[in-house]
N, C-alpha and C. Protein backbone atom coordinates (compact mmCIF):
# COMPACT_ATOMS: atom_id res chain seq x y z
N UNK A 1 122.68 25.06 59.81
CA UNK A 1 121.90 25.45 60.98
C UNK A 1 121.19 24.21 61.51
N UNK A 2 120.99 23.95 62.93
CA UNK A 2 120.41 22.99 63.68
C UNK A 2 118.92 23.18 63.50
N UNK A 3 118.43 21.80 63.82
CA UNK A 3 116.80 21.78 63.75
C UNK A 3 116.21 22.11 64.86
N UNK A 4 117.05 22.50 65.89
CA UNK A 4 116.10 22.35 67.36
C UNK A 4 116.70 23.99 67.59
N UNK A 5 116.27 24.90 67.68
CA UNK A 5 116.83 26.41 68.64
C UNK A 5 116.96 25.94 70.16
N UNK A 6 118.35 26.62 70.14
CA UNK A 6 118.28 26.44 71.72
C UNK A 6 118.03 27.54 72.69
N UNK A 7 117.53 27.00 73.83
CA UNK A 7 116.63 28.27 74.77
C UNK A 7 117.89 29.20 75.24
N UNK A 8 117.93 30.25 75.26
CA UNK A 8 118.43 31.44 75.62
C UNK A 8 118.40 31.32 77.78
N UNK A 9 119.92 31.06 78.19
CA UNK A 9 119.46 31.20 80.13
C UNK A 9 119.22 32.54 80.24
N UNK A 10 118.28 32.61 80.81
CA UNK A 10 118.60 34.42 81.90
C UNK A 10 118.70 34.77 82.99
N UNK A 11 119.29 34.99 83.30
CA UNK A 11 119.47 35.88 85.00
C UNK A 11 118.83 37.66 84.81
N UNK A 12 118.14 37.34 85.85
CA UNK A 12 117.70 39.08 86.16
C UNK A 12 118.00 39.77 87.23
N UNK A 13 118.97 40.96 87.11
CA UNK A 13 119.96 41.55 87.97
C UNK A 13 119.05 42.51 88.45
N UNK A 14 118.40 42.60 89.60
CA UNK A 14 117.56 43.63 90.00
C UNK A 14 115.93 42.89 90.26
N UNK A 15 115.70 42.72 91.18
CA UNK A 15 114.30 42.23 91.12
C UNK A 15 113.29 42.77 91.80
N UNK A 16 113.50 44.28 92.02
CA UNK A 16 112.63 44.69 92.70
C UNK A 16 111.39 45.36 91.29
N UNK A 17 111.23 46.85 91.04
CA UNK A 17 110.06 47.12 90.29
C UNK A 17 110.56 47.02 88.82
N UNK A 18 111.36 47.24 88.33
CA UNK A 18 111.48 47.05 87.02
C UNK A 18 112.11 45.79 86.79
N UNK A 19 113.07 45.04 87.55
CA UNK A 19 113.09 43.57 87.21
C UNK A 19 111.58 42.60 87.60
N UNK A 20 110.92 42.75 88.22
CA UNK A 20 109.95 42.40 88.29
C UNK A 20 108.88 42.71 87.43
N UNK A 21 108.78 43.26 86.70
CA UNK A 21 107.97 43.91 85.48
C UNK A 21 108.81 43.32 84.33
N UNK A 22 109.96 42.97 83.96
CA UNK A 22 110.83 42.03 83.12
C UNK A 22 110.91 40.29 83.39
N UNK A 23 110.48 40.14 84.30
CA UNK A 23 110.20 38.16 84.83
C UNK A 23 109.00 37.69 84.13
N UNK A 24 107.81 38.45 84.23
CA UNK A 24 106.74 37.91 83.36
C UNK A 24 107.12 37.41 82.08
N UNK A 25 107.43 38.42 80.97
CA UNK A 25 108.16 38.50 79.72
C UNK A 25 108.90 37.57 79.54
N UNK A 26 109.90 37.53 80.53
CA UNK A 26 110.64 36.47 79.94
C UNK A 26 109.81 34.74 80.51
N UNK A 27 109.04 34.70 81.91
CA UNK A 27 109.02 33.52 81.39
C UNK A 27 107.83 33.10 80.54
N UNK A 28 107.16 34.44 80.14
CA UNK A 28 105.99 33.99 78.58
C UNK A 28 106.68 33.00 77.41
N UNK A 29 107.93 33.71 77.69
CA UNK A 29 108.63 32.91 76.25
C UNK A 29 109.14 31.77 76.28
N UNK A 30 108.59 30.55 76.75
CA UNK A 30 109.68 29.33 77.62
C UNK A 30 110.05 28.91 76.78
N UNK A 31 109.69 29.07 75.02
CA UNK A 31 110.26 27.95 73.89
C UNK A 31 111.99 28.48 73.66
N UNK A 32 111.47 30.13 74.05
CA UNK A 32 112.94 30.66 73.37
C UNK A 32 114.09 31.44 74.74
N UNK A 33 113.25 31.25 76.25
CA UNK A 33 114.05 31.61 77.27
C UNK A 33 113.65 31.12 78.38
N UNK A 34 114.84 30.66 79.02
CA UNK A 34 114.79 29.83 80.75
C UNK A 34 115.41 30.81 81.70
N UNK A 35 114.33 31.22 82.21
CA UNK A 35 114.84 32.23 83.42
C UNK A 35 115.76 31.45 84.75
N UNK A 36 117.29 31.61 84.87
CA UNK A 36 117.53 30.62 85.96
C UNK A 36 118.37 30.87 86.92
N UNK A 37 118.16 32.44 86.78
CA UNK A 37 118.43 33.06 88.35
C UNK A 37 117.95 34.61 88.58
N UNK A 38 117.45 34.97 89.33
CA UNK A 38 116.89 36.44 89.70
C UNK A 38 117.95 36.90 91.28
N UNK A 39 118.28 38.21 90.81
CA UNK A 39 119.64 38.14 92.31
C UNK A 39 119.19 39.94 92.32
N UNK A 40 119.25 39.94 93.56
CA UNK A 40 118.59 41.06 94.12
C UNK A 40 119.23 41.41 95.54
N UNK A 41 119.86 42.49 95.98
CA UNK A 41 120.63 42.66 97.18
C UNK A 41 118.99 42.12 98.18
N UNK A 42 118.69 41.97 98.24
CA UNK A 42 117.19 41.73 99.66
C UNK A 42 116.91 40.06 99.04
N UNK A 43 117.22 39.43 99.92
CA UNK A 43 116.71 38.27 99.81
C UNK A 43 114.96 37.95 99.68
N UNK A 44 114.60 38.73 100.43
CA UNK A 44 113.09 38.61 100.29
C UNK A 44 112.64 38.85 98.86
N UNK A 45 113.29 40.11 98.18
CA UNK A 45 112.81 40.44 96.84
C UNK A 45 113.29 39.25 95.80
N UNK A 46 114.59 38.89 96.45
CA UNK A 46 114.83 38.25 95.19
C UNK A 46 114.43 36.65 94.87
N UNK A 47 113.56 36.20 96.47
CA UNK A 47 112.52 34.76 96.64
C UNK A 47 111.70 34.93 95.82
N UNK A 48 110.84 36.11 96.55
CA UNK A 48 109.70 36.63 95.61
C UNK A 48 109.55 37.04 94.20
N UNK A 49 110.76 37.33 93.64
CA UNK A 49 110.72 37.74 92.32
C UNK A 49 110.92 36.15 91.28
N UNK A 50 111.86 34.72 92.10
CA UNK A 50 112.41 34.28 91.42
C UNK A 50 111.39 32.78 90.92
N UNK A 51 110.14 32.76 91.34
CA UNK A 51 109.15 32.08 90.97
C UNK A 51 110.07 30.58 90.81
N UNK A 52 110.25 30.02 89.62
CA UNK A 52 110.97 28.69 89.70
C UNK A 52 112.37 29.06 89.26
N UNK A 53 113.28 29.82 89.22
CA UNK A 53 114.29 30.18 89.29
C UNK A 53 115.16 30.21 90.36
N UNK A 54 116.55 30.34 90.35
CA UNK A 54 117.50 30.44 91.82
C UNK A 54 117.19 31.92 92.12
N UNK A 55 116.94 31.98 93.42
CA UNK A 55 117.48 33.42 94.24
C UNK A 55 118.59 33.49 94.43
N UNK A 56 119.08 34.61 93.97
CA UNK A 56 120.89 34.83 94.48
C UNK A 56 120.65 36.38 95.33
N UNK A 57 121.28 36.54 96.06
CA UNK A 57 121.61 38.01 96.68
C UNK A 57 122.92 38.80 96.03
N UNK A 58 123.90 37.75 95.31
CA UNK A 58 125.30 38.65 95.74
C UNK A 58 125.50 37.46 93.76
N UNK A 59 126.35 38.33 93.39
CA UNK A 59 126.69 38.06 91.62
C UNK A 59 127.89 36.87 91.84
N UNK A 60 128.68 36.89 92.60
CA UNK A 60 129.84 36.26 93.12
C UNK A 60 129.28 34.70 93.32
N UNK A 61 127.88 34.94 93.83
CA UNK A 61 127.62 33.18 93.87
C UNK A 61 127.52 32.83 92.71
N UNK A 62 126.47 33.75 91.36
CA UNK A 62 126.29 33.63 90.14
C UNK A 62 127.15 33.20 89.00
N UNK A 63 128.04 33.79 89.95
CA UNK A 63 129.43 33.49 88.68
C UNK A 63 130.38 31.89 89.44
N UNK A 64 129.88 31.26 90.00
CA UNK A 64 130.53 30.17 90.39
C UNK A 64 130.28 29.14 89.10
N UNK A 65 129.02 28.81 88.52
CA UNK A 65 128.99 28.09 87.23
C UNK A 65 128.95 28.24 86.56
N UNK A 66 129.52 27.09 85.69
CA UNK A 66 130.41 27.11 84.31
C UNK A 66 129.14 27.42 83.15
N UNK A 67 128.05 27.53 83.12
CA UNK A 67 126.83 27.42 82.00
C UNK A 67 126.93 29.36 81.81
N UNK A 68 126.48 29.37 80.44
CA UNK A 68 126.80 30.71 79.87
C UNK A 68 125.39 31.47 80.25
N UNK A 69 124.96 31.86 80.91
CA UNK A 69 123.81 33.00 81.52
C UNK A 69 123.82 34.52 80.79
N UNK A 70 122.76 34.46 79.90
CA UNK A 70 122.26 36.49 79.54
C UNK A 70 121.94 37.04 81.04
N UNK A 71 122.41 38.07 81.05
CA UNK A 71 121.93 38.97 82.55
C UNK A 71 121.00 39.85 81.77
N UNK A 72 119.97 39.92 82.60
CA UNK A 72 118.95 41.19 82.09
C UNK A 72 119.12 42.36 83.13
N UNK A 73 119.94 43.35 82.65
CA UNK A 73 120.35 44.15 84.25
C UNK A 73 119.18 45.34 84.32
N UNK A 74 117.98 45.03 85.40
CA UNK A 74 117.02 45.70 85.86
C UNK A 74 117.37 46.87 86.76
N UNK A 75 117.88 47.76 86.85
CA UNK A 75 118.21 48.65 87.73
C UNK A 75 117.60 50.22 87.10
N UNK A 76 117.17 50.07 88.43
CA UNK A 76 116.26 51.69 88.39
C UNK A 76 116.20 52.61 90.11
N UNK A 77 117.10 53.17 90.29
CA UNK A 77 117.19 53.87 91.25
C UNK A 77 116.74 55.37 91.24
N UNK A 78 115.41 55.79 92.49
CA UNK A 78 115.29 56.93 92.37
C UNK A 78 116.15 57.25 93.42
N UNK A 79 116.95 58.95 94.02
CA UNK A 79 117.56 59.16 94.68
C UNK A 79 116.30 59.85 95.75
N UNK A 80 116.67 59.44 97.15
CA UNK A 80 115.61 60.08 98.17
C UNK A 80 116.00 61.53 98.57
């Protein structure tokens, strides 16, 4: 086993109320996770949610690089 742990990437799929209630959390933990993309269909939510992270709108940009990303998939839909 290595002497150094390495930080865990995350992407958070959903950034409106429950991905946004999951961004704090993760970036409390900076020794053991790098938040480094928040993607949210509304661009506005997903500026606002992504503090020093990338905003993405659409997963298709997400998946253009080669670095291995955890998704934290935030989705909570009530029906109107």
């Amino acid at each position: 086993m290595s002497g150094a742990a390495t930080r865990l990437r995350v992407g958070v799929i959903g950034a409106g109320r429950r991905g946004s209630e999951h961004i704090p959390s993760v970036l409390a933990l900076p020794h053991l996770l790098d938040l480094v993309a928040v993607c949210d269909v509304s661009s506005a939510v997903a500026q606002k949610a992504a503090a020093q992270a990338e905003a993405l709108t659409s997963l298709a940009v997400a998946r253009g690089g080669e670095d291995d990303v955890t998704a934290l998939v935030a989705h909570y839909h009530v029906p109107s």
